[in-house]
PDB file of N, CA and C in Angstrom:
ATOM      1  N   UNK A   1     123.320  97.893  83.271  1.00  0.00           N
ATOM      2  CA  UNK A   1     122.769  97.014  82.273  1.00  0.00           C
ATOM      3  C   UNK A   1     121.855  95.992  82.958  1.00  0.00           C
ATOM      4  N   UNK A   2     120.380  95.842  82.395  1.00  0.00           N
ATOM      5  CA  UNK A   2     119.903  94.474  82.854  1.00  0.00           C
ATOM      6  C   UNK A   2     120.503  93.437  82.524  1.00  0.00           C
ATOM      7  N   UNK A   3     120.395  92.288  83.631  1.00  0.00           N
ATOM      8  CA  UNK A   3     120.786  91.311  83.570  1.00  0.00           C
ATOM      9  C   UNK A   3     119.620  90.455  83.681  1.00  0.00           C
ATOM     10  N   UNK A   4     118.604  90.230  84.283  1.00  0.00           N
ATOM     11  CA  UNK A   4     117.533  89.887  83.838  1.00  0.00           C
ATOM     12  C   UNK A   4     115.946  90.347  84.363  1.00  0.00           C
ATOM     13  N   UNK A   5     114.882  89.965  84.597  1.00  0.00           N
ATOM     14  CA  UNK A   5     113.441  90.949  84.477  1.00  0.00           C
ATOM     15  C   UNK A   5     112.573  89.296  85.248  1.00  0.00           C
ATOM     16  N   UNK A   6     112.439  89.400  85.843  1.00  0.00           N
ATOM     17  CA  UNK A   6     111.025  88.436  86.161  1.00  0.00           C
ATOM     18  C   UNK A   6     109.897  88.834  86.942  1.00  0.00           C
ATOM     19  N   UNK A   7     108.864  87.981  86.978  1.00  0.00           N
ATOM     20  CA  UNK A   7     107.566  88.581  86.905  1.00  0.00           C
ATOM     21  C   UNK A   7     106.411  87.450  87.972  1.00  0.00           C
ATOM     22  N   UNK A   8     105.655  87.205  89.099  1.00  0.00           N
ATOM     23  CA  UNK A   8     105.108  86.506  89.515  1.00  0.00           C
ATOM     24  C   UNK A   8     104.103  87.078  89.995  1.00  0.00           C
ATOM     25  N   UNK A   9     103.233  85.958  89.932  1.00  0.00           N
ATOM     26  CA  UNK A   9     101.949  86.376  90.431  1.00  0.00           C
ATOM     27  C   UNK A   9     101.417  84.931  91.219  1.00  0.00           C
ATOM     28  N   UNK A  10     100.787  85.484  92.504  1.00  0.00           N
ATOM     29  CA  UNK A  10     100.732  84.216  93.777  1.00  0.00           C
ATOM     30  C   UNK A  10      98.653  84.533  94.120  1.00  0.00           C
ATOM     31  N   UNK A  11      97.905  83.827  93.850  1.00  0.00           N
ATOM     32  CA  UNK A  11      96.486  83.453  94.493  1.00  0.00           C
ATOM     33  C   UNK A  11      96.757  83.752  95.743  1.00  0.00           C
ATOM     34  N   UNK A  12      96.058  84.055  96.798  1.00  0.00           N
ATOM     35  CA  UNK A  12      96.465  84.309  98.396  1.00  0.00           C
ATOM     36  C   UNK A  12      95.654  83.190  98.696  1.00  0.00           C
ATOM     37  N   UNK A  13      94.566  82.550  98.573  1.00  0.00           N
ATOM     38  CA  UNK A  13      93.772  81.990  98.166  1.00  0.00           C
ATOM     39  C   UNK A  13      93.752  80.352  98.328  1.00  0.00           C
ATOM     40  N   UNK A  14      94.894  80.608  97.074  1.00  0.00           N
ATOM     41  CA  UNK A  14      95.480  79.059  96.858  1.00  0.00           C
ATOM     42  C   UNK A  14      96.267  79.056  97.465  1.00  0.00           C
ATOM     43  N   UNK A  15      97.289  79.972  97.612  1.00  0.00           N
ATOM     44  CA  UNK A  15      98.339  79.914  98.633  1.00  0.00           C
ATOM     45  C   UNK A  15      98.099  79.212  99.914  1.00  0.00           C
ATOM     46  N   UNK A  16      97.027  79.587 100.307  1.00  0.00           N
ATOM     47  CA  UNK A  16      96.654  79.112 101.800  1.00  0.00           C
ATOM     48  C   UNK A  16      95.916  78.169 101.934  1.00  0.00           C
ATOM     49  N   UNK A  17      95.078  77.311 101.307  1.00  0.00           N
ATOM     50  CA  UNK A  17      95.073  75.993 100.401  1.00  0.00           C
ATOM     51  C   UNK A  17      96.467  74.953 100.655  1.00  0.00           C
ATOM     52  N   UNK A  18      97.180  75.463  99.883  1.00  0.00           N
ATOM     53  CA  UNK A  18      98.410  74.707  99.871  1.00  0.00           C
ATOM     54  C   UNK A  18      99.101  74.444 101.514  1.00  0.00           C
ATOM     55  N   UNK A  19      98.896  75.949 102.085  1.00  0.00           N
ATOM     56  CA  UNK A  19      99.683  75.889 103.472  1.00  0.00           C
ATOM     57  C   UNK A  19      98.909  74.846 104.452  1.00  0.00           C
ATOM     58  N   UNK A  20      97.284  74.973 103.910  1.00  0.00           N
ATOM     59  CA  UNK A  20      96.791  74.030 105.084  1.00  0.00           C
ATOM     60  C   UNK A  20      96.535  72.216 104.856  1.00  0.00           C
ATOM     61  N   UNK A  21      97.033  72.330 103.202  1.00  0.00           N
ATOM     62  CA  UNK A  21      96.861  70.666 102.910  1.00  0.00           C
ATOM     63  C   UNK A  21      98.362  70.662 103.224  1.00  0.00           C
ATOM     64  N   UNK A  22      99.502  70.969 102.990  1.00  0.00           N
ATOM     65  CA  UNK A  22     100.507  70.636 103.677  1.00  0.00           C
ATOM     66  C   UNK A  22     101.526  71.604 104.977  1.00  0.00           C
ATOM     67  N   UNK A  23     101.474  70.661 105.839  1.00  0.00           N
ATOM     68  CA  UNK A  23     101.953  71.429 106.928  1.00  0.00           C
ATOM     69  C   UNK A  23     103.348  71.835 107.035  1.00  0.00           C
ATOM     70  N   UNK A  24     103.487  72.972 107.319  1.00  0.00           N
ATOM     71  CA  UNK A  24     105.263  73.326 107.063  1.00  0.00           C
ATOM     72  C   UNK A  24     105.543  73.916 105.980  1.00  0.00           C
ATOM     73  N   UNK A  25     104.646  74.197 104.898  1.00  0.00           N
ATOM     74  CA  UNK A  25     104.984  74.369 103.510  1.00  0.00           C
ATOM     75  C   UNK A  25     105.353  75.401 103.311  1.00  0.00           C
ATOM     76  N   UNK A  26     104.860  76.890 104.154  1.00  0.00           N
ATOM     77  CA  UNK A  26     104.993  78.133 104.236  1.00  0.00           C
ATOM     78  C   UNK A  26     106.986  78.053 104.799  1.00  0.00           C
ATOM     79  N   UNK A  27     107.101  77.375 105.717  1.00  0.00           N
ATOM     80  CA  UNK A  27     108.009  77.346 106.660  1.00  0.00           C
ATOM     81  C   UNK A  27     109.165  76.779 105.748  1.00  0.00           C
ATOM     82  N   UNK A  28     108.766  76.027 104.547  1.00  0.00           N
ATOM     83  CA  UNK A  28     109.853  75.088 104.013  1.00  0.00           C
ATOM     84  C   UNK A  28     110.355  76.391 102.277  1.00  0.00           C
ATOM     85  N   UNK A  29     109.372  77.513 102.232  1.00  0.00           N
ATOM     86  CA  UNK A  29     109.490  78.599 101.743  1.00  0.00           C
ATOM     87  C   UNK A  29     110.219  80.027 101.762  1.00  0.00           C
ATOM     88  N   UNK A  30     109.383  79.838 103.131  1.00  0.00           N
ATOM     89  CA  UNK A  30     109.910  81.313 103.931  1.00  0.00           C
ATOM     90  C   UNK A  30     110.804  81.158 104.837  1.00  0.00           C
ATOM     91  N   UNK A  31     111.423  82.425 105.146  1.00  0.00           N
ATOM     92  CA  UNK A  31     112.732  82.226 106.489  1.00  0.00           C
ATOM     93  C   UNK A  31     111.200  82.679 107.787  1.00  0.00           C
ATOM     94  N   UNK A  32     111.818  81.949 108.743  1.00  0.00           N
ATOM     95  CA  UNK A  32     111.540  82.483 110.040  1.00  0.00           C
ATOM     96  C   UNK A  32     110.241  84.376 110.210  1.00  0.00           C
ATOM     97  N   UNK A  33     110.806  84.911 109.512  1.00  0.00           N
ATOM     98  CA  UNK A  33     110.309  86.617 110.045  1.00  0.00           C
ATOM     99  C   UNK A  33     109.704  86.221 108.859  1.00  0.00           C
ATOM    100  N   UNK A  34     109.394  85.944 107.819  1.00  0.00           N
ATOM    101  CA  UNK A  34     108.609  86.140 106.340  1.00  0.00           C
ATOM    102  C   UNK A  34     107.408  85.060 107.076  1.00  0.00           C
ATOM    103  N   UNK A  35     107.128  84.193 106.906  1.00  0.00           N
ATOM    104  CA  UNK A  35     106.435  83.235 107.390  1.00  0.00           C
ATOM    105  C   UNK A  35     105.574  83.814 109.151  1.00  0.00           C
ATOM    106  N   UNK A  36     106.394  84.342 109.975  1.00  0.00           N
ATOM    107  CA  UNK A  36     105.073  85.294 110.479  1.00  0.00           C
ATOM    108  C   UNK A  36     104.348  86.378 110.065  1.00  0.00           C
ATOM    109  N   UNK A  37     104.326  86.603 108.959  1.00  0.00           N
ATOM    110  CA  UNK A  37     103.902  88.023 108.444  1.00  0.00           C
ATOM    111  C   UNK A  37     102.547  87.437 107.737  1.00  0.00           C
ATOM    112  N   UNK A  38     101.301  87.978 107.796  1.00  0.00           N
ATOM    113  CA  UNK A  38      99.936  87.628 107.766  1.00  0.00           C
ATOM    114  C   UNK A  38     100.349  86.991 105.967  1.00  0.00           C
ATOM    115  N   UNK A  39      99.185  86.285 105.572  1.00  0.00           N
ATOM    116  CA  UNK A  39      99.169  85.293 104.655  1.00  0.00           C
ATOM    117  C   UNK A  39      99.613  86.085 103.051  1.00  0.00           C
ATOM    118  N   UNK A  40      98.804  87.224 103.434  1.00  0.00           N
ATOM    119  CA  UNK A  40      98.529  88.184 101.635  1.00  0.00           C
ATOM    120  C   UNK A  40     100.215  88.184 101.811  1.00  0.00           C
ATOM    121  N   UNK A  41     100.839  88.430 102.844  1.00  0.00           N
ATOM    122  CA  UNK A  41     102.218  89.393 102.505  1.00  0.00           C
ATOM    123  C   UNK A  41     103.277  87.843 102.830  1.00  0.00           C
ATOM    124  N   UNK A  42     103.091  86.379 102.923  1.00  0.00           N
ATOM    125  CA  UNK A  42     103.456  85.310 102.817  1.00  0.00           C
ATOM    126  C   UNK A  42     103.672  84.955 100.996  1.00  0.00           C
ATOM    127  N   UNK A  43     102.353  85.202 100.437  1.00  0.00           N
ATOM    128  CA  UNK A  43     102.218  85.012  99.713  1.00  0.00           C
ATOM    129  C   UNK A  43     103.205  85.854  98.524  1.00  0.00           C
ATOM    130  N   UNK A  44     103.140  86.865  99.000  1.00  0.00           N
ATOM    131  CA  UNK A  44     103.827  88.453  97.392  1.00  0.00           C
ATOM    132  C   UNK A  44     105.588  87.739  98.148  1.00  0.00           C
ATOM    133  N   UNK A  45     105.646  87.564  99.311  1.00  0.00           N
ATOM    134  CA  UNK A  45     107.333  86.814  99.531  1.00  0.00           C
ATOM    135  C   UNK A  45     107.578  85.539  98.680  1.00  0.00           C
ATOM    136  N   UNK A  46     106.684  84.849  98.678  1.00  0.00           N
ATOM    137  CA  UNK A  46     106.863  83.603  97.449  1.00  0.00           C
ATOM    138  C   UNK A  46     106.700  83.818  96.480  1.00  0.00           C
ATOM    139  N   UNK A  47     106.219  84.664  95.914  1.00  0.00           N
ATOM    140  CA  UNK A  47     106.169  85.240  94.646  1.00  0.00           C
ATOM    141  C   UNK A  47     107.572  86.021  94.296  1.00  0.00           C
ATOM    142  N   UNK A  48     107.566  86.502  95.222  1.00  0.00           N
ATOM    143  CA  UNK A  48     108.710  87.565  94.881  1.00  0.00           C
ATOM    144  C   UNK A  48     110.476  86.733  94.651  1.00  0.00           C
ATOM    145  N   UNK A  49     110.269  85.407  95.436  1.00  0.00           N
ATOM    146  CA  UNK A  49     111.182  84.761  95.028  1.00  0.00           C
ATOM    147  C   UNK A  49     111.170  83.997  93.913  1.00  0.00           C
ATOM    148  N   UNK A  50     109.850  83.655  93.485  1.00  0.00           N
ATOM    149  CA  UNK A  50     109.642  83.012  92.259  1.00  0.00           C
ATOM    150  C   UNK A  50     109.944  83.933  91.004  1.00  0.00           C
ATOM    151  N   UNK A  51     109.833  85.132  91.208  1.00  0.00           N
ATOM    152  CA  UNK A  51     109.956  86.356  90.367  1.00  0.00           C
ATOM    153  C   UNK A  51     111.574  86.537  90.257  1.00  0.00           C
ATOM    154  N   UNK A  52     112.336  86.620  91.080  1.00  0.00           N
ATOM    155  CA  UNK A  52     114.161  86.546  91.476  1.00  0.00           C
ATOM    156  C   UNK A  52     114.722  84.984  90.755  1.00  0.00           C
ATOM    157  N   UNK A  53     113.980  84.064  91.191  1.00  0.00           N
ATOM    158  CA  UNK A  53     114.303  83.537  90.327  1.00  0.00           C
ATOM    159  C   UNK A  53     114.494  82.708  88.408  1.00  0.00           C
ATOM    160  N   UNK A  54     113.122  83.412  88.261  1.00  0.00           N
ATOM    161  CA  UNK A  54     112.756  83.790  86.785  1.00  0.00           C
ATOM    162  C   UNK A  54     113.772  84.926  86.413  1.00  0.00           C
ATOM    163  N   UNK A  55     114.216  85.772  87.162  1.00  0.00           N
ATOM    164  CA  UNK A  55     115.068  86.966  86.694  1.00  0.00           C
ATOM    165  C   UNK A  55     116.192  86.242  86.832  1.00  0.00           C
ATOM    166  N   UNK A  56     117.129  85.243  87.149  1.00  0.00           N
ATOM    167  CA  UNK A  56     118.462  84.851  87.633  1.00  0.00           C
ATOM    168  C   UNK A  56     118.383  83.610  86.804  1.00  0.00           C
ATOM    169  N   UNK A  57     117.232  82.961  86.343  1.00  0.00           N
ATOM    170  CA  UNK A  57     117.448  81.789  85.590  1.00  0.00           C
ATOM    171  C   UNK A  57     117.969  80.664  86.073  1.00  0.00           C
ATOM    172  N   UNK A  58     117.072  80.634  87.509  1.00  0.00           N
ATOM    173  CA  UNK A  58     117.277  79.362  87.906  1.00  0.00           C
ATOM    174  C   UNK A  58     116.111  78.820  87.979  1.00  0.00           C
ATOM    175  N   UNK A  59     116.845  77.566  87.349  1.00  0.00           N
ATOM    176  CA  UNK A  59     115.801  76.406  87.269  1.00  0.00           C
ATOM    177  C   UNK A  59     115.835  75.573  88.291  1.00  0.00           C
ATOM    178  N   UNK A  60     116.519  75.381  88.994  1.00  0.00           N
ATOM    179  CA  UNK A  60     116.624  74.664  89.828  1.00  0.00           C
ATOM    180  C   UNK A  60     117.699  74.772  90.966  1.00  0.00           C
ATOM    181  N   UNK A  61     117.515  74.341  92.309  1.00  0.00           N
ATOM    182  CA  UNK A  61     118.342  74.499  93.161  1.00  0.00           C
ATOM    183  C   UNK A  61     118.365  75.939  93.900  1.00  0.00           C
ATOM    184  N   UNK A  62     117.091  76.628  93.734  1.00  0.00           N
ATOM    185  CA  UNK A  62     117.349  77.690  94.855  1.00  0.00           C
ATOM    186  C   UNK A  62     117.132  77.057  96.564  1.00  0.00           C
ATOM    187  N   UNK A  63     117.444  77.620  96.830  1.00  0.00           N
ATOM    188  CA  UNK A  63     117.727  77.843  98.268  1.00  0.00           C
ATOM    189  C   UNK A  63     116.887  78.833  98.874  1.00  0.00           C
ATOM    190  N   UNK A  64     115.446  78.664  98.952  1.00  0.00           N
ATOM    191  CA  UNK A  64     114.588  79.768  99.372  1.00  0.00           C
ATOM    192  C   UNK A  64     114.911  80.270 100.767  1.00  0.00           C
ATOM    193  N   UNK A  65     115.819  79.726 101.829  1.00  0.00           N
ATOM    194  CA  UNK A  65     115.666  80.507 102.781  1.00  0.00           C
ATOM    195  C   UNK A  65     116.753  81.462 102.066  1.00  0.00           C
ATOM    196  N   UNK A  66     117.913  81.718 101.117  1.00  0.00           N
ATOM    197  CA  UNK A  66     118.714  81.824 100.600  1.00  0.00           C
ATOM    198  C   UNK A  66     118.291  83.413 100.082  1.00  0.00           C
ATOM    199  N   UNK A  67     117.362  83.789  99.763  1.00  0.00           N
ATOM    200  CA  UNK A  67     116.479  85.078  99.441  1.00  0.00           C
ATOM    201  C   UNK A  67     115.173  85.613 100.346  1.00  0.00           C
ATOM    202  N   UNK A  68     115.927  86.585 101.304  1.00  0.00           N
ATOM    203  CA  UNK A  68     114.820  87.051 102.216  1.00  0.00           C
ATOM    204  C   UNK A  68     114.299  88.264 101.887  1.00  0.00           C
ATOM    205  N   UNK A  69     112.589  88.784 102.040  1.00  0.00           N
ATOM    206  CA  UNK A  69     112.643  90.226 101.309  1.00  0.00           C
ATOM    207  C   UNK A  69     112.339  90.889 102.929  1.00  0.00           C
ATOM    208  N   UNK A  70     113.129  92.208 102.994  1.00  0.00           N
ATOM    209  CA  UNK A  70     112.985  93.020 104.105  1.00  0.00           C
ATOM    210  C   UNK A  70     112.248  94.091 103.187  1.00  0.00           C
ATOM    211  N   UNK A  71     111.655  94.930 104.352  1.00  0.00           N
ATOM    212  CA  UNK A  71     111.243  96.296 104.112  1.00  0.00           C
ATOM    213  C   UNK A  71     112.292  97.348 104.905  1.00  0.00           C
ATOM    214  N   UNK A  72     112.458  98.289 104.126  1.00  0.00           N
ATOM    215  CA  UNK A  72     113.309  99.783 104.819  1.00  0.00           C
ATOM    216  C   UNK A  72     112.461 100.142 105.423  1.00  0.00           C
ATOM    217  N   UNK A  73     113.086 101.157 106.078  1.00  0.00           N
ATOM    218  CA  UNK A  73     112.367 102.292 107.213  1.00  0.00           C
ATOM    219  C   UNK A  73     111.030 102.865 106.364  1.00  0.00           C
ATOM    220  N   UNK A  74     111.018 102.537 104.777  1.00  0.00           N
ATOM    221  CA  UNK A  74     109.697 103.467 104.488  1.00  0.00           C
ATOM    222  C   UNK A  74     108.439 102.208 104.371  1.00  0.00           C
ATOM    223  N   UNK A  75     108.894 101.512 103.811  1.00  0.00           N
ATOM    224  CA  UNK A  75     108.096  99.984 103.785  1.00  0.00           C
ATOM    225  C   UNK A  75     108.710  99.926 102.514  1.00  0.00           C
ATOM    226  N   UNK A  76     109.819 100.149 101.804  1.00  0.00           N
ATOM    227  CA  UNK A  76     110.098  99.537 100.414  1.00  0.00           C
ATOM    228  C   UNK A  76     111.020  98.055 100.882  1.00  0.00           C
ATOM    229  N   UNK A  77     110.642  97.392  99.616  1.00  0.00           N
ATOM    230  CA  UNK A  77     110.933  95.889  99.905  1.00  0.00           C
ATOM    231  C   UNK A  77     112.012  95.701  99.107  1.00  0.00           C
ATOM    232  N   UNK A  78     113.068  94.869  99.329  1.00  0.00           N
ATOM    233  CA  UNK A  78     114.458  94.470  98.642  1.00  0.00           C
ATOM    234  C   UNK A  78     114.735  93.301  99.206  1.00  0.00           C
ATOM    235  N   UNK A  79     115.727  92.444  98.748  1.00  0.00           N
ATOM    236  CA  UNK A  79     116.595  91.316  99.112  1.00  0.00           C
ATOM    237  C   UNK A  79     117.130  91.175  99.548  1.00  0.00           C
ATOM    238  N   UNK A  80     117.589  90.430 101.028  1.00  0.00           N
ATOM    239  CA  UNK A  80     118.704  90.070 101.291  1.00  0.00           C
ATOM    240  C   UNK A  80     119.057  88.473 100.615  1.00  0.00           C
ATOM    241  N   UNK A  81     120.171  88.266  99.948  1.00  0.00           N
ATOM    242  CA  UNK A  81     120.310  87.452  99.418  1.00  0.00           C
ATOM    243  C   UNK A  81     121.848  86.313  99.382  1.00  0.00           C
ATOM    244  N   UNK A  82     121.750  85.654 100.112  1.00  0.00           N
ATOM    245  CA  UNK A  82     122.796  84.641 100.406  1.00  0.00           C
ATOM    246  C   UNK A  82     123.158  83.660  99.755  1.00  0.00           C
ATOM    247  N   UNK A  83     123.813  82.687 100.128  1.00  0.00           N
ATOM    248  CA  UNK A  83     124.392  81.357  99.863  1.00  0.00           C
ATOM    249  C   UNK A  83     124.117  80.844  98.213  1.00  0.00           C
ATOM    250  N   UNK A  84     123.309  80.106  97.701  1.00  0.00           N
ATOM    251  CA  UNK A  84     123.503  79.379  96.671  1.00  0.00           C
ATOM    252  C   UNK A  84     122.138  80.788  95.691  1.00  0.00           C
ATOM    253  N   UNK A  85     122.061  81.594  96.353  1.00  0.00           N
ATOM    254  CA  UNK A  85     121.019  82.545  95.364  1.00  0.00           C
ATOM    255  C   UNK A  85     122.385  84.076  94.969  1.00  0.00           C
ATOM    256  N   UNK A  86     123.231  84.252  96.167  1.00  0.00           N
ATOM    257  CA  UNK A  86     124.584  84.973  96.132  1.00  0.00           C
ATOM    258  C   UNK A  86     125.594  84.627  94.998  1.00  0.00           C
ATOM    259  N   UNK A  87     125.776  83.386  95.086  1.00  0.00           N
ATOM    260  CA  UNK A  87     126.536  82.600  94.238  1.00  0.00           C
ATOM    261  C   UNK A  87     125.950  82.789  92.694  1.00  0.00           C
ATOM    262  N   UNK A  88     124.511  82.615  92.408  1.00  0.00           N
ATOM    263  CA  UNK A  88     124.509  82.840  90.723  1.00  0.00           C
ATOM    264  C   UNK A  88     124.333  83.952  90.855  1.00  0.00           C
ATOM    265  N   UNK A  89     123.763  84.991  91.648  1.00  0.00           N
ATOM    266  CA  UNK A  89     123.829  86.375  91.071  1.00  0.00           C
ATOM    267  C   UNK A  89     125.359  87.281  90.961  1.00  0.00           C
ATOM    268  N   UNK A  90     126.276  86.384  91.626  1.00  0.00           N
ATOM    269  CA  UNK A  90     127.694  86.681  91.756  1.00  0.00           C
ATOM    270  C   UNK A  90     127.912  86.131  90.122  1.00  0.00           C
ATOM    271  N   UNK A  91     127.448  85.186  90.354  1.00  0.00           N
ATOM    272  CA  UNK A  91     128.193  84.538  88.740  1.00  0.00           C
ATOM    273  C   UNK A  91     127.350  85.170  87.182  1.00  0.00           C
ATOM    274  N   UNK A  92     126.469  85.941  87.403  1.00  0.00           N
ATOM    275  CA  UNK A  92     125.906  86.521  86.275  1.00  0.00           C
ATOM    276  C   UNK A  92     126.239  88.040  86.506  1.00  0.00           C
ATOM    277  N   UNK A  93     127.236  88.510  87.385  1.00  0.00           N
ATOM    278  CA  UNK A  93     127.844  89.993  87.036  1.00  0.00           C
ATOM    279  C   UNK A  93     126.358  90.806  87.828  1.00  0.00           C
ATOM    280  N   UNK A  94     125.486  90.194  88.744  1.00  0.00           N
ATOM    281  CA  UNK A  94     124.181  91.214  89.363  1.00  0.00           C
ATOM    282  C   UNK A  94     124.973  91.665  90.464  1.00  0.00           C
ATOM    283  N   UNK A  95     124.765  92.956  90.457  1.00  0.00           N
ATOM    284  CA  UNK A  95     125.625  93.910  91.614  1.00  0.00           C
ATOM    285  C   UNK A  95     124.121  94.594  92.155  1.00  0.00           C
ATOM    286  N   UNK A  96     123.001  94.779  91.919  1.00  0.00           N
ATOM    287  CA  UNK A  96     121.853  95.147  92.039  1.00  0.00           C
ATOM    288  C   UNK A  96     120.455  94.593  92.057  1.00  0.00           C
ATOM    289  N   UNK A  97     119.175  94.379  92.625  1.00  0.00           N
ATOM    290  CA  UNK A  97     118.638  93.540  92.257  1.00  0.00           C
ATOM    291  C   UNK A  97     117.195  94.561  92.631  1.00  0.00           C
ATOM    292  N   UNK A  98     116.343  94.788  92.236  1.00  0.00           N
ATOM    293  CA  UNK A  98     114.805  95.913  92.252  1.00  0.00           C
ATOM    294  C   UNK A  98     113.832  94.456  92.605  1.00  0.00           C
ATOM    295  N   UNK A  99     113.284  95.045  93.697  1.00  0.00           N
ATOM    296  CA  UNK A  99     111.970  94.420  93.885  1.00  0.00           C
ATOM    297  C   UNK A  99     110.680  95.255  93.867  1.00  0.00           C
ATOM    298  N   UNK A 100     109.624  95.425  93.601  1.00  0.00           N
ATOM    299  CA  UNK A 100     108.677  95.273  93.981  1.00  0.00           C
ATOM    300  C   UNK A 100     107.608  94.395  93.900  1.00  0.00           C
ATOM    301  N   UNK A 101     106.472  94.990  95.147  1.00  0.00           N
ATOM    302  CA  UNK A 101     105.737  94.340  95.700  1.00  0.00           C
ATOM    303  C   UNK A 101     104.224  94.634  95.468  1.00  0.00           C
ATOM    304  N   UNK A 102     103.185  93.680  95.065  1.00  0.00           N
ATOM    305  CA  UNK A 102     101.487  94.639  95.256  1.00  0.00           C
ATOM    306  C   UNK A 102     100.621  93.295  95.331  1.00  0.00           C
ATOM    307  N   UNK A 103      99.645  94.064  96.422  1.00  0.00           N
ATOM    308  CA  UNK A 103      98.741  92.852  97.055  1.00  0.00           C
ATOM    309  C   UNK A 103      97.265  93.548  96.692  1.00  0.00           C
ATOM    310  N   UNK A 104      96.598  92.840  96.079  1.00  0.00           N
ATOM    311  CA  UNK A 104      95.161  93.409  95.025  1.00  0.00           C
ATOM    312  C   UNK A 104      94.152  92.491  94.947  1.00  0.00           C
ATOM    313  N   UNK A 105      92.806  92.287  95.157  1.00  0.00           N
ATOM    314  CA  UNK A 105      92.199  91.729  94.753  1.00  0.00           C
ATOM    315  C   UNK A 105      92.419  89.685  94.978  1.00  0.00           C
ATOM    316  N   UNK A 106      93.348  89.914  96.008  1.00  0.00           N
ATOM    317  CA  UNK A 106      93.353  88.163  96.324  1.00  0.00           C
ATOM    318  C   UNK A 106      94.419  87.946  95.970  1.00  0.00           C
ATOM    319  N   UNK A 107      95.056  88.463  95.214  1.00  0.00           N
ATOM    320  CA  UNK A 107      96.572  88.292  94.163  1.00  0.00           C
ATOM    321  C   UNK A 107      97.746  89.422  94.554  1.00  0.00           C
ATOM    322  N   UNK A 108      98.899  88.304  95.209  1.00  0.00           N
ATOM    323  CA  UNK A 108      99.804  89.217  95.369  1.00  0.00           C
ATOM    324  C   UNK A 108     101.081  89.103  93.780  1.00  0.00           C
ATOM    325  N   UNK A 109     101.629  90.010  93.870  1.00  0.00           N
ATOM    326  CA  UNK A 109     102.429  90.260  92.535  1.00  0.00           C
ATOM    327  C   UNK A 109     103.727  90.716  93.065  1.00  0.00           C
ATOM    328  N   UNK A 110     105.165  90.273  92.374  1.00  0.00           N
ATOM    329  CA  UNK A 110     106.035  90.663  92.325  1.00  0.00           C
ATOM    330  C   UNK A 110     106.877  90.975  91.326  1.00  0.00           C
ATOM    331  N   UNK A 111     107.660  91.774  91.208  1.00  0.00           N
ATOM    332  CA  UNK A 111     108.382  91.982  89.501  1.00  0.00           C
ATOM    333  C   UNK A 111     109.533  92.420  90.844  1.00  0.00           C
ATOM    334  N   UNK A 112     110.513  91.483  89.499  1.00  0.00           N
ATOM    335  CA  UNK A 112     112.013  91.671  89.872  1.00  0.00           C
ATOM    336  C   UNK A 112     112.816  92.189  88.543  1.00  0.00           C
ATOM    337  N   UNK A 113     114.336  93.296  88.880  1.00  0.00           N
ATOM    338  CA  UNK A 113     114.847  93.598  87.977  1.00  0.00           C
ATOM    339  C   UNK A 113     116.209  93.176  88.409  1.00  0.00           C
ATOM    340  N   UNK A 114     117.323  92.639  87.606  1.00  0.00           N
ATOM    341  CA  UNK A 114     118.187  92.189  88.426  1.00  0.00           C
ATOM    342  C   UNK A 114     119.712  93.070  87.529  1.00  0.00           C
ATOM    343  N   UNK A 115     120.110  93.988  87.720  1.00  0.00           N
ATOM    344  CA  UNK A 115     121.291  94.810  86.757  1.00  0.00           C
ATOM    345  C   UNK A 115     122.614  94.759  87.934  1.00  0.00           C
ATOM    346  N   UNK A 116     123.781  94.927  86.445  1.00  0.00           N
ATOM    347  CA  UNK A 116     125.296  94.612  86.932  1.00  0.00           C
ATOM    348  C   UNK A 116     125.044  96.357  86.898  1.00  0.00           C
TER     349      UNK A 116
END
């Protein structure tokens, strides 16, 4: 059963705008390994948490190092997902969580599906 569906879309653009009027900003986003990964694919990771958390219905209080996206051996992208982002998807019955990822035209995109 879904449990919930979210949807983001990140400027690469503005993204990097933002990273260079404030310093650390990428870093205060991303974990460690996300934050070296070139800007387009910085960007679809902040999205993609903004997207996880539109699907989990939090308004507040994530814990972005709290949701990291890895790639498998093929390049598909998923969550590792801890501490206070573990905790509501524990508490809304999510035993599963679908990511994908697409970087186009300046704009990276993420859609999340989150099912018990």
């Amino acid at each position: 059963m879904i449990i919930g569906i979210g949807v983001d879309v990140c400027e690469v653009a503005r993204f990097a705008r933002a990273c260079e009027r404030r310093p650390g900003f990428a870093r205060r986003l991303l974990t460690e390994a996300e934050a070296a990964l070139p800007l387009q694919s910085q960007a679809g990771r902040f999205a993609a948490k903004e997207a996880l958390a539109k699907a989990l219905r939090i308004e507040h209080g994530l814990g972005w190092h709290d949701a990291e996206v890895i790639l498998d051996e093929f390049g598909r992208p998923s969550f590792v997902v801890t501490g206070s982002v573990r905790a509501r998807a524990d508490a809304l019955g999510v035993r599963r969580i679908h990511l994908s990822l697409s970087h186009d035209a300046g704009v990276a995109t993420a859609f999340v599906v989150c099912e018990s």
